[in-house]
Protein backbone atom coordinates (compact mmCIF):
# COMPACT_ATOMS: atom_id res chain seq x y z
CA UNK A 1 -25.19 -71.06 81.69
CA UNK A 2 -23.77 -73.15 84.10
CA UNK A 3 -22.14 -71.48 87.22
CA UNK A 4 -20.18 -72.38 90.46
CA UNK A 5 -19.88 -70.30 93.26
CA UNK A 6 -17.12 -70.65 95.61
CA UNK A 7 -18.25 -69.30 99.02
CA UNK A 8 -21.42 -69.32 100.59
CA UNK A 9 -21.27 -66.24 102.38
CA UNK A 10 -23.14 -62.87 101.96
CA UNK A 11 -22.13 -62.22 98.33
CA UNK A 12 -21.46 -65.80 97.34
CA UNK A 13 -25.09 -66.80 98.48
CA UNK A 14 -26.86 -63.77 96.96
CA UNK A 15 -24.84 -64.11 93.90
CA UNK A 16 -25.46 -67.76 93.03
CA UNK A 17 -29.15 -67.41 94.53
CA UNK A 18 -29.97 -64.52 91.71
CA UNK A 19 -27.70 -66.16 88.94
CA UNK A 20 -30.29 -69.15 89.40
CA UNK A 21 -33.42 -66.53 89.62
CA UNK A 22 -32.51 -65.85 85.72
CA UNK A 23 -32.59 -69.35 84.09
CA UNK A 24 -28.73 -70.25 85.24
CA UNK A 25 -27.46 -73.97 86.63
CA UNK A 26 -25.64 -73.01 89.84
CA UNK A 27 -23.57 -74.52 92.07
CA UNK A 28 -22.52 -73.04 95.72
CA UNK A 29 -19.41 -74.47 97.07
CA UNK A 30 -18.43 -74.34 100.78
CA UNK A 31 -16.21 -76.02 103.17
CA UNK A 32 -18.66 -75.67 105.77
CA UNK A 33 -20.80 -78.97 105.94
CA UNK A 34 -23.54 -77.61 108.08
CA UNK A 35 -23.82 -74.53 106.04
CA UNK A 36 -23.99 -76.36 103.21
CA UNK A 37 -26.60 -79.22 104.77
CA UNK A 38 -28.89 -76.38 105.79
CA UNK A 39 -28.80 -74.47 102.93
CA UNK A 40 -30.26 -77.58 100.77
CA UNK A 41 -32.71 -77.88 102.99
CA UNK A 42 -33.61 -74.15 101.97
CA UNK A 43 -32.32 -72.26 105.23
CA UNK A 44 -30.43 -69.48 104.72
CA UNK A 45 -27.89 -68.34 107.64
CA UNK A 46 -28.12 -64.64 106.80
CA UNK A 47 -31.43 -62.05 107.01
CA UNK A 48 -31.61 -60.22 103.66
CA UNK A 49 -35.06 -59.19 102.69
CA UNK A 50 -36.76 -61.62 99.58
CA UNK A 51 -33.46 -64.16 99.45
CA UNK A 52 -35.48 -67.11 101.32
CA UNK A 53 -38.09 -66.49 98.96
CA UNK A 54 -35.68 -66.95 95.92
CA UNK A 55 -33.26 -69.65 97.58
CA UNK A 56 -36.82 -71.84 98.04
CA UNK A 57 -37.94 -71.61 94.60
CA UNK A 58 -34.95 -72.28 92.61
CA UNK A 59 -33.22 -74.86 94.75
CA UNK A 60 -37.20 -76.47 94.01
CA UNK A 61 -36.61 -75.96 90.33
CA UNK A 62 -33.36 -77.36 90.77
CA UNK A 63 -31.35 -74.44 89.16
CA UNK A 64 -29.34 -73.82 92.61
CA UNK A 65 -27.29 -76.95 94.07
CA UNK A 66 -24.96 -77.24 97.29
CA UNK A 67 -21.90 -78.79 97.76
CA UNK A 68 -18.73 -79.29 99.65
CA UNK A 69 -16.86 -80.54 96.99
CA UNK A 70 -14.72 -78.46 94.89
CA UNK A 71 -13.88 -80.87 91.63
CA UNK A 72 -18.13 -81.82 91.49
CA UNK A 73 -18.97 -78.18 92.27
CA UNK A 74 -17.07 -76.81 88.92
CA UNK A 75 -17.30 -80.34 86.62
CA UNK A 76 -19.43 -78.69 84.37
CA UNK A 77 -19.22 -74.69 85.45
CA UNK A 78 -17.92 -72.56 82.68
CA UNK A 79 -18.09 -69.93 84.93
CA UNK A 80 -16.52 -70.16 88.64
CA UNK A 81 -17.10 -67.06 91.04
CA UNK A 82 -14.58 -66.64 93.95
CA UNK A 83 -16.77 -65.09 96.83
CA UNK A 84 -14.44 -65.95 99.32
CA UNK A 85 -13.34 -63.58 102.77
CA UNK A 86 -10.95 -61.14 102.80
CA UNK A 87 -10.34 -60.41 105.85
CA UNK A 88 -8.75 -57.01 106.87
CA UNK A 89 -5.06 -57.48 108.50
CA UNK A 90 -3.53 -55.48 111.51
CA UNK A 91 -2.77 -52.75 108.64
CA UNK A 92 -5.63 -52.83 106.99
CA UNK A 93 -4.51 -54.77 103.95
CA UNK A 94 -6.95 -58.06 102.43
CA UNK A 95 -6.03 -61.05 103.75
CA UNK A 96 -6.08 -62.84 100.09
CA UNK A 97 -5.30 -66.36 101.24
CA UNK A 98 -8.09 -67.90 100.92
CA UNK A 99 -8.49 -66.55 97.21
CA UNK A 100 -5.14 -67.48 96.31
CA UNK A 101 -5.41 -70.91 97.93
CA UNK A 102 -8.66 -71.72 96.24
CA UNK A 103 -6.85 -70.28 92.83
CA UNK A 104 -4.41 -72.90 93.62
CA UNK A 105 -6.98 -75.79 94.03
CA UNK A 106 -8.63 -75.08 90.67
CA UNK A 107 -5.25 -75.25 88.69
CA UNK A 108 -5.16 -78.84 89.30
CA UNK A 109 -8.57 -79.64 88.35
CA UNK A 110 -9.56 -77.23 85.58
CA UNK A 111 -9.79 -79.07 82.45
CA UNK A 112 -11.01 -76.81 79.91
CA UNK A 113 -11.77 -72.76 79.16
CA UNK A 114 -13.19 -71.34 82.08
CA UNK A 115 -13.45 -67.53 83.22
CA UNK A 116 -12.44 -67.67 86.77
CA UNK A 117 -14.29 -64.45 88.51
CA UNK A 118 -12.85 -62.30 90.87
CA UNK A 119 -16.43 -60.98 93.18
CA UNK A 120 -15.07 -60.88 96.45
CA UNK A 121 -13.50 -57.02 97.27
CA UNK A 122 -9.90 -57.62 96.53
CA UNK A 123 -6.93 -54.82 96.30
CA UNK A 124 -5.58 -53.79 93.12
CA UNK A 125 -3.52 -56.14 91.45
CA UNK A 126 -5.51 -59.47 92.81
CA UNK A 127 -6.87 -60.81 89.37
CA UNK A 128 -2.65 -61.16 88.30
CA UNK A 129 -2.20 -62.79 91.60
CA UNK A 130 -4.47 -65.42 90.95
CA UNK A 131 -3.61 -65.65 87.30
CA UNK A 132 0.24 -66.64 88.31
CA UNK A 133 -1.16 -68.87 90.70
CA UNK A 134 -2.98 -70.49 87.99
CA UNK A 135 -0.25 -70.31 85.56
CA UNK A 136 1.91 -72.61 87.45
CA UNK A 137 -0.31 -75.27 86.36
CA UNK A 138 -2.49 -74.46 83.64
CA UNK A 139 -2.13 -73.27 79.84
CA UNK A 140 -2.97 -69.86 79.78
CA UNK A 141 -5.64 -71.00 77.18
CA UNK A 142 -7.38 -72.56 79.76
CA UNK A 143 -8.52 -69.77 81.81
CA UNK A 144 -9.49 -65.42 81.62
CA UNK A 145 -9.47 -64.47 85.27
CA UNK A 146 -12.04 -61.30 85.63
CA UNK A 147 -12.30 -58.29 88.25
CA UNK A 148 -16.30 -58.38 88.94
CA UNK A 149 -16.84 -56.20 91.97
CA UNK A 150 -20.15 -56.69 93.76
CA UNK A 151 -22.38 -53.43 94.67
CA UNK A 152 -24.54 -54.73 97.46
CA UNK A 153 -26.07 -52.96 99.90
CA UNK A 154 -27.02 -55.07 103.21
CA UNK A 155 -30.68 -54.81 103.69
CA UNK A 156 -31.63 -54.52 99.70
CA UNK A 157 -29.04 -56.66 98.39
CA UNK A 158 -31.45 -58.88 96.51
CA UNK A 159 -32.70 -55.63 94.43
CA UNK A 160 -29.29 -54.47 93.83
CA UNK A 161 -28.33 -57.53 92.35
CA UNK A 162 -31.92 -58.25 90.23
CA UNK A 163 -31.64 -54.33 89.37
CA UNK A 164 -28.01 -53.14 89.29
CA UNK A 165 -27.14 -49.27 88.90
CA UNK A 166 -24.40 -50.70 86.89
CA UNK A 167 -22.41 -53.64 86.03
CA UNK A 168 -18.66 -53.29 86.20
CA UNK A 169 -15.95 -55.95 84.97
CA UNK A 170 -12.83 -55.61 84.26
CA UNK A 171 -11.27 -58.07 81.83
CA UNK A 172 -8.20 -57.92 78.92
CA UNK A 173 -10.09 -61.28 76.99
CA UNK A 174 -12.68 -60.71 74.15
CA UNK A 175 -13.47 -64.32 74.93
CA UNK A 176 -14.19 -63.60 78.99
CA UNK A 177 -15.96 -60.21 77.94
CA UNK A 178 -18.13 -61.82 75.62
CA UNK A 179 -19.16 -64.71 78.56
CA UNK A 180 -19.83 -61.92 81.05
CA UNK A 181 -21.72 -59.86 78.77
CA UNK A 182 -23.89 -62.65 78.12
CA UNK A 183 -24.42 -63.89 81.38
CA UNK A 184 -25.21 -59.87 82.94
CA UNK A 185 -27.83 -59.28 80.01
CA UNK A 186 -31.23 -60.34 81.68
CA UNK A 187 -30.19 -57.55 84.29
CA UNK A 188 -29.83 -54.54 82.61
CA UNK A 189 -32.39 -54.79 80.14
CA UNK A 190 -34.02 -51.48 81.16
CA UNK A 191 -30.49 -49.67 80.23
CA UNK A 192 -28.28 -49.74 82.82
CA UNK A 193 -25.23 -50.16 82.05
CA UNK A 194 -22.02 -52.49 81.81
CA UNK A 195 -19.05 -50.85 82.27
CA UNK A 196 -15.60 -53.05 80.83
CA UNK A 197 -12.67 -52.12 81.71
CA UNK A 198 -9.01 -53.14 82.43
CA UNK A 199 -8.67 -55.28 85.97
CA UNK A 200 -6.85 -52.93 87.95
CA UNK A 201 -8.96 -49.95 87.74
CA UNK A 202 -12.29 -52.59 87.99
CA UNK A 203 -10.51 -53.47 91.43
CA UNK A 204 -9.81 -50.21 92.24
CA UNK A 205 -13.72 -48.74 91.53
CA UNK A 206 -14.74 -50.85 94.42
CA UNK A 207 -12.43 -49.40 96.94
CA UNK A 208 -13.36 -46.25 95.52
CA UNK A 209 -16.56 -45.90 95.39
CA UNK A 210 -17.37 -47.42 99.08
CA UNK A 211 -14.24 -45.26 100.21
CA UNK A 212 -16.32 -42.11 98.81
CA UNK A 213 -19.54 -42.91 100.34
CA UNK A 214 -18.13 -43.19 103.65
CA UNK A 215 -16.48 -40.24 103.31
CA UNK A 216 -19.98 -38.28 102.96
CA UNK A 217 -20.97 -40.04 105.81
CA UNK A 218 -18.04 -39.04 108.07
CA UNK A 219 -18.59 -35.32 106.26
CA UNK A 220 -22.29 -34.96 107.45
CA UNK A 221 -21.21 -36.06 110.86
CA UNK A 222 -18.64 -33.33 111.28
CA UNK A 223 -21.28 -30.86 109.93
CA UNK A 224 -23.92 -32.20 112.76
CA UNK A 225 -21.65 -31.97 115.41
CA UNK A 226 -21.11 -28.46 114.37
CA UNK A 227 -24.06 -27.54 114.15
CA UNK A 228 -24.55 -28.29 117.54
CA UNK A 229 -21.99 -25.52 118.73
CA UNK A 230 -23.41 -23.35 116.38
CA UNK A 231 -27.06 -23.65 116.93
CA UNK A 232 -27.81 -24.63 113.50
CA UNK A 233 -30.34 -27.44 112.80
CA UNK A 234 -28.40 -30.08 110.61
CA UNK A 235 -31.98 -31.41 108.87
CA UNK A 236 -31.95 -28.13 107.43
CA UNK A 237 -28.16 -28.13 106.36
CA UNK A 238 -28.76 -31.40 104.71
CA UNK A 239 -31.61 -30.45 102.69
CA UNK A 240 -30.05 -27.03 101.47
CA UNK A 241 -27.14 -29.29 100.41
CA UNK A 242 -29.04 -32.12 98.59
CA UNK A 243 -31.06 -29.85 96.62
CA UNK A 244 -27.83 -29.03 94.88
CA UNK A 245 -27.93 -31.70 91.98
CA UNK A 246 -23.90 -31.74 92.21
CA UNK A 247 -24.29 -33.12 95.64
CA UNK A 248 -27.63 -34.73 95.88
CA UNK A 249 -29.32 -36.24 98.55
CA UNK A 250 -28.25 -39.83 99.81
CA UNK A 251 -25.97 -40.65 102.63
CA UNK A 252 -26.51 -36.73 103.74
CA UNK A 253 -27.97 -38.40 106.81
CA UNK A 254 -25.46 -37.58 110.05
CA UNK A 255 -25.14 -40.44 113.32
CA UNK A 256 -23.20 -42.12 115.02
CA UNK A 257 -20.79 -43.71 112.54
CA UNK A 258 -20.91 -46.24 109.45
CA UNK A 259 -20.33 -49.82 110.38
CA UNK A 260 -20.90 -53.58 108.55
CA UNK A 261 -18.73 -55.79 106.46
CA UNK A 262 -17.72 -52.82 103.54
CA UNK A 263 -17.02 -49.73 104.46
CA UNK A 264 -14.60 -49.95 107.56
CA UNK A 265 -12.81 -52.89 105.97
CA UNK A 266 -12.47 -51.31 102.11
CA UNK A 267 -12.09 -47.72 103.72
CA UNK A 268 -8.74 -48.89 105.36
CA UNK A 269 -7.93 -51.22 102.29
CA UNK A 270 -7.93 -48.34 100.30
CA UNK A 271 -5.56 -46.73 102.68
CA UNK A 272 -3.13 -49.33 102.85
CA UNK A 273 -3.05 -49.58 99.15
CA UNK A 274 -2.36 -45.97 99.06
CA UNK A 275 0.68 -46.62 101.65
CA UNK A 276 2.27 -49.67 99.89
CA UNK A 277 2.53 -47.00 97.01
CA UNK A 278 4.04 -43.95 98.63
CA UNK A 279 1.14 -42.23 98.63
CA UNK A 280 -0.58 -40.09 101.62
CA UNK A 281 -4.34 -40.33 101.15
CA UNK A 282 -5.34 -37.80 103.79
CA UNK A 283 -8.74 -37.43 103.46
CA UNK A 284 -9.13 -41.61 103.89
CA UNK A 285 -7.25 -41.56 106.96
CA UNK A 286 -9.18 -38.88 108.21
CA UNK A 287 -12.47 -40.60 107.60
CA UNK A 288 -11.22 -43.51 109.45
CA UNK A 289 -10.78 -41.27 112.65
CA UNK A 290 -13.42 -39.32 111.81
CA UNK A 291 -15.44 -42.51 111.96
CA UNK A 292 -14.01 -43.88 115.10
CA UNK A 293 -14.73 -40.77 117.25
CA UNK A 294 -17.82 -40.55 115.70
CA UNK A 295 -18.78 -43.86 117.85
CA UNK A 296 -18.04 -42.31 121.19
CA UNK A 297 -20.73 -39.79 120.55
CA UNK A 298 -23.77 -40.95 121.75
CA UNK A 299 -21.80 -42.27 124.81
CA UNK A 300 -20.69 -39.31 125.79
CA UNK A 301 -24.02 -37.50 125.40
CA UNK A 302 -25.24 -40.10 128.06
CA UNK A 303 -22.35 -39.49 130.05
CA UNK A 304 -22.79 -35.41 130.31
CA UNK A 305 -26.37 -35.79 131.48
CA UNK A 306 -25.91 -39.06 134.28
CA UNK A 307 -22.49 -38.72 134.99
CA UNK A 308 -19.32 -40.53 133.97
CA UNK A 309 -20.31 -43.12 137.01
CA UNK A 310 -23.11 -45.18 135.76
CA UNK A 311 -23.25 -47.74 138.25
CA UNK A 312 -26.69 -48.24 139.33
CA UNK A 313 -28.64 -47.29 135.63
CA UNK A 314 -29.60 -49.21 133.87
CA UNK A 315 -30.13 -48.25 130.13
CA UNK A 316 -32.65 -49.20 126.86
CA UNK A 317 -30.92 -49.69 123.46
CA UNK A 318 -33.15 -50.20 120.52
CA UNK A 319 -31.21 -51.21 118.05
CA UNK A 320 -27.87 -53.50 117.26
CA UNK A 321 -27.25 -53.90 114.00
CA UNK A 322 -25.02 -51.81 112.10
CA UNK A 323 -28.20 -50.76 109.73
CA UNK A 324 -31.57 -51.46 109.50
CA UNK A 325 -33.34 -54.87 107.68
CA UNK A 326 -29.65 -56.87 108.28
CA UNK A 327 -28.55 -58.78 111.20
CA UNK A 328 -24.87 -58.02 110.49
CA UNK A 329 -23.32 -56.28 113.89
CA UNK A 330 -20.17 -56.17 112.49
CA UNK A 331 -18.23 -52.89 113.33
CA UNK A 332 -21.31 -52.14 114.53
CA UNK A 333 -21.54 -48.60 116.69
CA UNK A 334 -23.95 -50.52 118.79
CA UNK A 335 -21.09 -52.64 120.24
CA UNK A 336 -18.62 -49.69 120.45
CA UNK A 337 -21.50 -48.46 123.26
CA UNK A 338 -22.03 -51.45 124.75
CA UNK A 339 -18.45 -51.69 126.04
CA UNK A 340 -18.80 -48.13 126.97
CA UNK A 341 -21.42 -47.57 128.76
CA UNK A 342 -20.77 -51.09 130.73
CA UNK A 343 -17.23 -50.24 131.39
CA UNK A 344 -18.96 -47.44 133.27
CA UNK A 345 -21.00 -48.42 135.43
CA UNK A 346 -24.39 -49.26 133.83
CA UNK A 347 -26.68 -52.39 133.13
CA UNK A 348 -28.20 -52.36 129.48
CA UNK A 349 -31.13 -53.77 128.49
CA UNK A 350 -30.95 -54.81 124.48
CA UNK A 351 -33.87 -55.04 121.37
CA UNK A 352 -32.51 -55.37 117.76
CA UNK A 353 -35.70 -57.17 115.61
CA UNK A 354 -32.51 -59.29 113.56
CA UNK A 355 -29.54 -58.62 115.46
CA UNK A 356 -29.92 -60.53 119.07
CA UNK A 357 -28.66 -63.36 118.33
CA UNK A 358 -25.32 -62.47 116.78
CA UNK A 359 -24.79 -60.18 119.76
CA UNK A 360 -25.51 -62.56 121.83
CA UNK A 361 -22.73 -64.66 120.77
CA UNK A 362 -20.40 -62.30 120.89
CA UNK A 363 -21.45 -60.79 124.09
CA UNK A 364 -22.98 -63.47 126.35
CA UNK A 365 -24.69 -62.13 129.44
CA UNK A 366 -22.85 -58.94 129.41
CA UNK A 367 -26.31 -57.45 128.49
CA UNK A 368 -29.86 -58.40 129.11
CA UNK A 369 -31.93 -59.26 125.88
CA UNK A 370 -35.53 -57.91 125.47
CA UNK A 371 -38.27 -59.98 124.18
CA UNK A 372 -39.08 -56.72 122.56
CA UNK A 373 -38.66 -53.56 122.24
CA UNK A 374 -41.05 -52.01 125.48
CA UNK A 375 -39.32 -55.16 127.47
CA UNK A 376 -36.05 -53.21 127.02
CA UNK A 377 -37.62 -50.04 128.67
CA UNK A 378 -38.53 -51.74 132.12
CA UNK A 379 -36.65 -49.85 134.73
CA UNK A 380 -34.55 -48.00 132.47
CA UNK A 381 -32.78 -44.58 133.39
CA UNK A 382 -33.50 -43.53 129.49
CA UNK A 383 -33.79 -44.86 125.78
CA UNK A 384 -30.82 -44.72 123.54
CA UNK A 385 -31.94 -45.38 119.41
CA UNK A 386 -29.16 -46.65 117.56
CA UNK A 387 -30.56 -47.87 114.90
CA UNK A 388 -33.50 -47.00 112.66
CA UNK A 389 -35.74 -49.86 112.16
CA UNK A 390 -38.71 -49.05 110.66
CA UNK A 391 -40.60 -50.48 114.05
CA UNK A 392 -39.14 -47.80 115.86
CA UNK A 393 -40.32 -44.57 114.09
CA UNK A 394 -43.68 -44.15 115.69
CA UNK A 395 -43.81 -46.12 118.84
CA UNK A 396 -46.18 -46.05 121.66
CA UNK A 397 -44.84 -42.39 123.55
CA UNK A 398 -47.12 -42.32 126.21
CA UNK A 399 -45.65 -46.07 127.16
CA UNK A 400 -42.40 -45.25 127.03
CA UNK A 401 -42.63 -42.55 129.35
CA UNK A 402 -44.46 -44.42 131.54
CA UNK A 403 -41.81 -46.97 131.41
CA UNK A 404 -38.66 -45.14 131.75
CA UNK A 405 -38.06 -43.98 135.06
CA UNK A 406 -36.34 -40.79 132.97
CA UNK A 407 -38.45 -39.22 130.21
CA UNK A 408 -35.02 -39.12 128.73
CA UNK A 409 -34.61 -40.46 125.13
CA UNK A 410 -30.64 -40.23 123.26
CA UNK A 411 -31.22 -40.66 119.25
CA UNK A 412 -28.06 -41.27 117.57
CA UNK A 413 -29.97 -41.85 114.26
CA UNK A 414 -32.49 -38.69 114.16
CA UNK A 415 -35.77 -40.94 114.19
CA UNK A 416 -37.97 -38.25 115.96
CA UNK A 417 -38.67 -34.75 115.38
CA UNK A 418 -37.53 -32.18 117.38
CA UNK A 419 -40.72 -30.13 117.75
CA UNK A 420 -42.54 -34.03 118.39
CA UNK A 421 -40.00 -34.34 121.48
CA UNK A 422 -40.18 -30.96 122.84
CA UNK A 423 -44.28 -31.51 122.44
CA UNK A 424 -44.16 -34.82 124.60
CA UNK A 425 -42.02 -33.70 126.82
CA UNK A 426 -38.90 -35.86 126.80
CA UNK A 427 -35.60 -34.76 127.50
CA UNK A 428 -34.45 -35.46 123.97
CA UNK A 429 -30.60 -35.41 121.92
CA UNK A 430 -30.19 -36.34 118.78
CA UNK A 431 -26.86 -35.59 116.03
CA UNK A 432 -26.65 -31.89 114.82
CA UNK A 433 -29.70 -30.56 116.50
CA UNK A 434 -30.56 -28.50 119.65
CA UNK A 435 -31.09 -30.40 122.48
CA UNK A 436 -34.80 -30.53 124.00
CA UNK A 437 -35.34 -30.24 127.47
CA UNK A 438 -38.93 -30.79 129.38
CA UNK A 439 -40.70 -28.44 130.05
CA UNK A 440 -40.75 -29.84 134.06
CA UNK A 441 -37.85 -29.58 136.18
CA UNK A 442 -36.82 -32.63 136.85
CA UNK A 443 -34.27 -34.58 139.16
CA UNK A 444 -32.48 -37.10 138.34
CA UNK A 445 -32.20 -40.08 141.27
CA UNK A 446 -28.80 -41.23 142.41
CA UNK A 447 -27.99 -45.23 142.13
CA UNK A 448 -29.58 -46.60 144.96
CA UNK A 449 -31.38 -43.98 146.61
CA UNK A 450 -28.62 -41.77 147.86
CA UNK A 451 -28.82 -38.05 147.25
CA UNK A 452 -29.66 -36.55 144.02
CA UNK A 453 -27.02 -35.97 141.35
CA UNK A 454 -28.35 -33.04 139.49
CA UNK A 455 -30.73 -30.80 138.27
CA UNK A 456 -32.03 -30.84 134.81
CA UNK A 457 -35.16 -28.52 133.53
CA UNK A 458 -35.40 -25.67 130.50
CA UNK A 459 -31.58 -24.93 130.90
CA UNK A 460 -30.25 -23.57 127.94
């Protein structure tokens, strides 16, 4: 089938890239020359795990094409895909101007029948937005505009596309149903399912279903916090809960806060949808705050044991990203600490295996950058984790202690056990759990050489 694909971004690239991995002629549209330039030559400006791999091979077959022309992009698509930004407003709402501007390109160059797709996130209501836009030009036989929300997770987005849990489209056409059905077939051919429904609630699912999964987030964080006051161990807690096949066992894990491109933007989307129709969706609100405070943690932990003065410590972060196997920092808790920690006093000394460069450019020299991850220890007061890369779950212990100049190690993501920590010795919190202490006393040095500051040992 031949496809265009408006937008070159996460979705739009991963979408057009695995469209072409099952026999389809695509055609990935952008505005951005250089984007576009580098992506012919097979370069892909985002880390996702197997999509070089893919983008190589069918741009080499000739199945995936790049271009910064709309009218040749679509000449021949009878398919177009708007994977465009949606940026979150002020108040939370989707920016939909560049969807609705692009809508209003295509009604003056659309020629024949073509489903116009809808797989950016998009409030309820979008797909009639950009069907009046349309209108203004076109016969209304000339176009079926579809709700096809995209379920990708950063980090495995290539699988999730290849191997979808389900397909969902919402769409009032026989005609447009019976071109989507056709074109999702090759990916659920092991059963999973295509949902159709009407556009709204399509729209709506998305928002939904991100909104929910951030709320068991936000819920497991409350828990580990209290757990901490109450002496329970919040590994436990999530295990007794998961084994309950009501509640099951994924994104049970506590931290310090959800981040990226979905969830904080389609969290308060869903909100302000909820507001532009009267309605008081209290536990969405309360995940946003719950989310927000849920960032300061891990500061704050760092704070009680050095002081709220951190001028002369320097600190180790392993970890940027907002998740592991993605170089995406956005709403990131990583930065959230960063501004912290340096608004208090202390130097910071970065690793993130994808992440360095787009913190980089957003942070300049506000931070020193590691060559790796035992660069980022040299001279550090203590090790903060805020990320889990795989890399990081059974280091070299013996050279990090040596390293540190505090066997002190903050883990906002629960890599390390806590019977492990209190074995090595380290002066160890984590989220929900007791906090280990070494089994020396030790004394923590004052910023250049004055007099100590405290005392910490087995102090319970």
């Amino acid at each position: 089938m031949q496809l265009a694909i408006i937008g070159t971004g996460y979705v739009g690239l991963v979408t057009g890239t695995c469209f072409a991995e099952t026999g389809n002629n695509v055609v990935c549209i952008d505005i951005d020359a250089r984007k576009i330039e580098s992506l012919k030559q097979g370069k892909t400006p985002i880390y996702e795990p197997g999509l070089d791999v893919l983008l190589e091979r069918n741009i080499k077959e000739k199945r995936l094409q790049f271009t910064t022309s709309l009218e040749e992009g679509i000449a021949d698509a009878r398919v177009i895909f708007l994977a465009l930004p949606t940026p979150p407003g002020k108040d939370g709402s989707a920016d939909l101007q560049y969807v609705l501007d692009v809508a209003e390109s295509l009604s003056k160059i659309i020629t024949r029948y073509t489903v116009i797709v809808n797989k950016s996130t998009v409030p309820v209501g979008t797909a009639e937005k950009v069907s009046a836009v349309l209108a203004r030009r076109l016969d209304k036989s000339l176009y079926d505009v579809v709700s096809n929300p995209e379920f990708l997770r950063e980090g495995v987005a290539v699988d999730d596309f290849l191997k979808p849990d389900r397909v969902v489209i919402g769409t009032s056409s026989d005609a447009a149903r019976k071109v989507m059905d056709e074109l999702y077939q090759p990916f659920v051919r092991q059963g999973n399912p295509i949902y159709f429904m009407d556009e709204r609630s399509s729209e709506m699912t998305k928002y939904a279903a991100n909104s929910y999964l951030a709320m068991r987030i936000s819920f497991m964080n409350e828990m580990a916090n209290l757990c901490e006051k109450a002496g329970a161990n919040v590994d436990w807690v999530r295990i007794g809960m998961g084994a309950d096949s009501r509640i099951g066992k994924r994104f049970l894990f506590p931290g310090i806060g959800y981040g990226g491109s979905c969830f904080p933007k389609d969290v308060k989307a869903l909100a302000h949808t909820a507001l532009e129709m009267d309605y008081d969706f209290k536990i969405v609100n309360m995940v946003m705050k719950v989310n927000d405070l849920q960032k300061r943690i891990l500061g704050a932990k760092v704070k009680n044991y050095f002081g709220n003065d951190l001028a002369g410590f320097t600190f180790a972060i392993w970890g940027l990203s907002f998740k592991p196997e993605t170089d995406d920092i956005r709403d990131a808790p990583s930065i959230e600490l960063i501004h912290e920690l340096t608004a208090a006093g202390a130097k910071l000394r970065v690793f993130d295996p994808e992440g360095m460069n787009n913190v980089r450019q957003m942070m300049g020299d506000k931070v020193y950058y590691a060559n790796d991850q035992y660069d980022a220890l040299e001279g550090a007061s203590a090790l903060i984790i805020v990320t889990e890369w795989s890399e990081f779950r059974n280091p070299d212990f013996d050279r990090i202690s040596n390293l540190l100049v505090h066997p002190a190690v903050f883990d906002g993501r629960n890599v390390y056990s806590v019977e492990k920590m209190q074995t090595l010795g380290f002066y160890y919190e984590s989220i929900g759990r007791q906090v280990v202490h070494p089994h020396v006393r030790e004394t923590l040095a004052a910023p250049q050489g004055g007099s100590p500051i405290r005392e910490r040992g087995n102090l319970d």
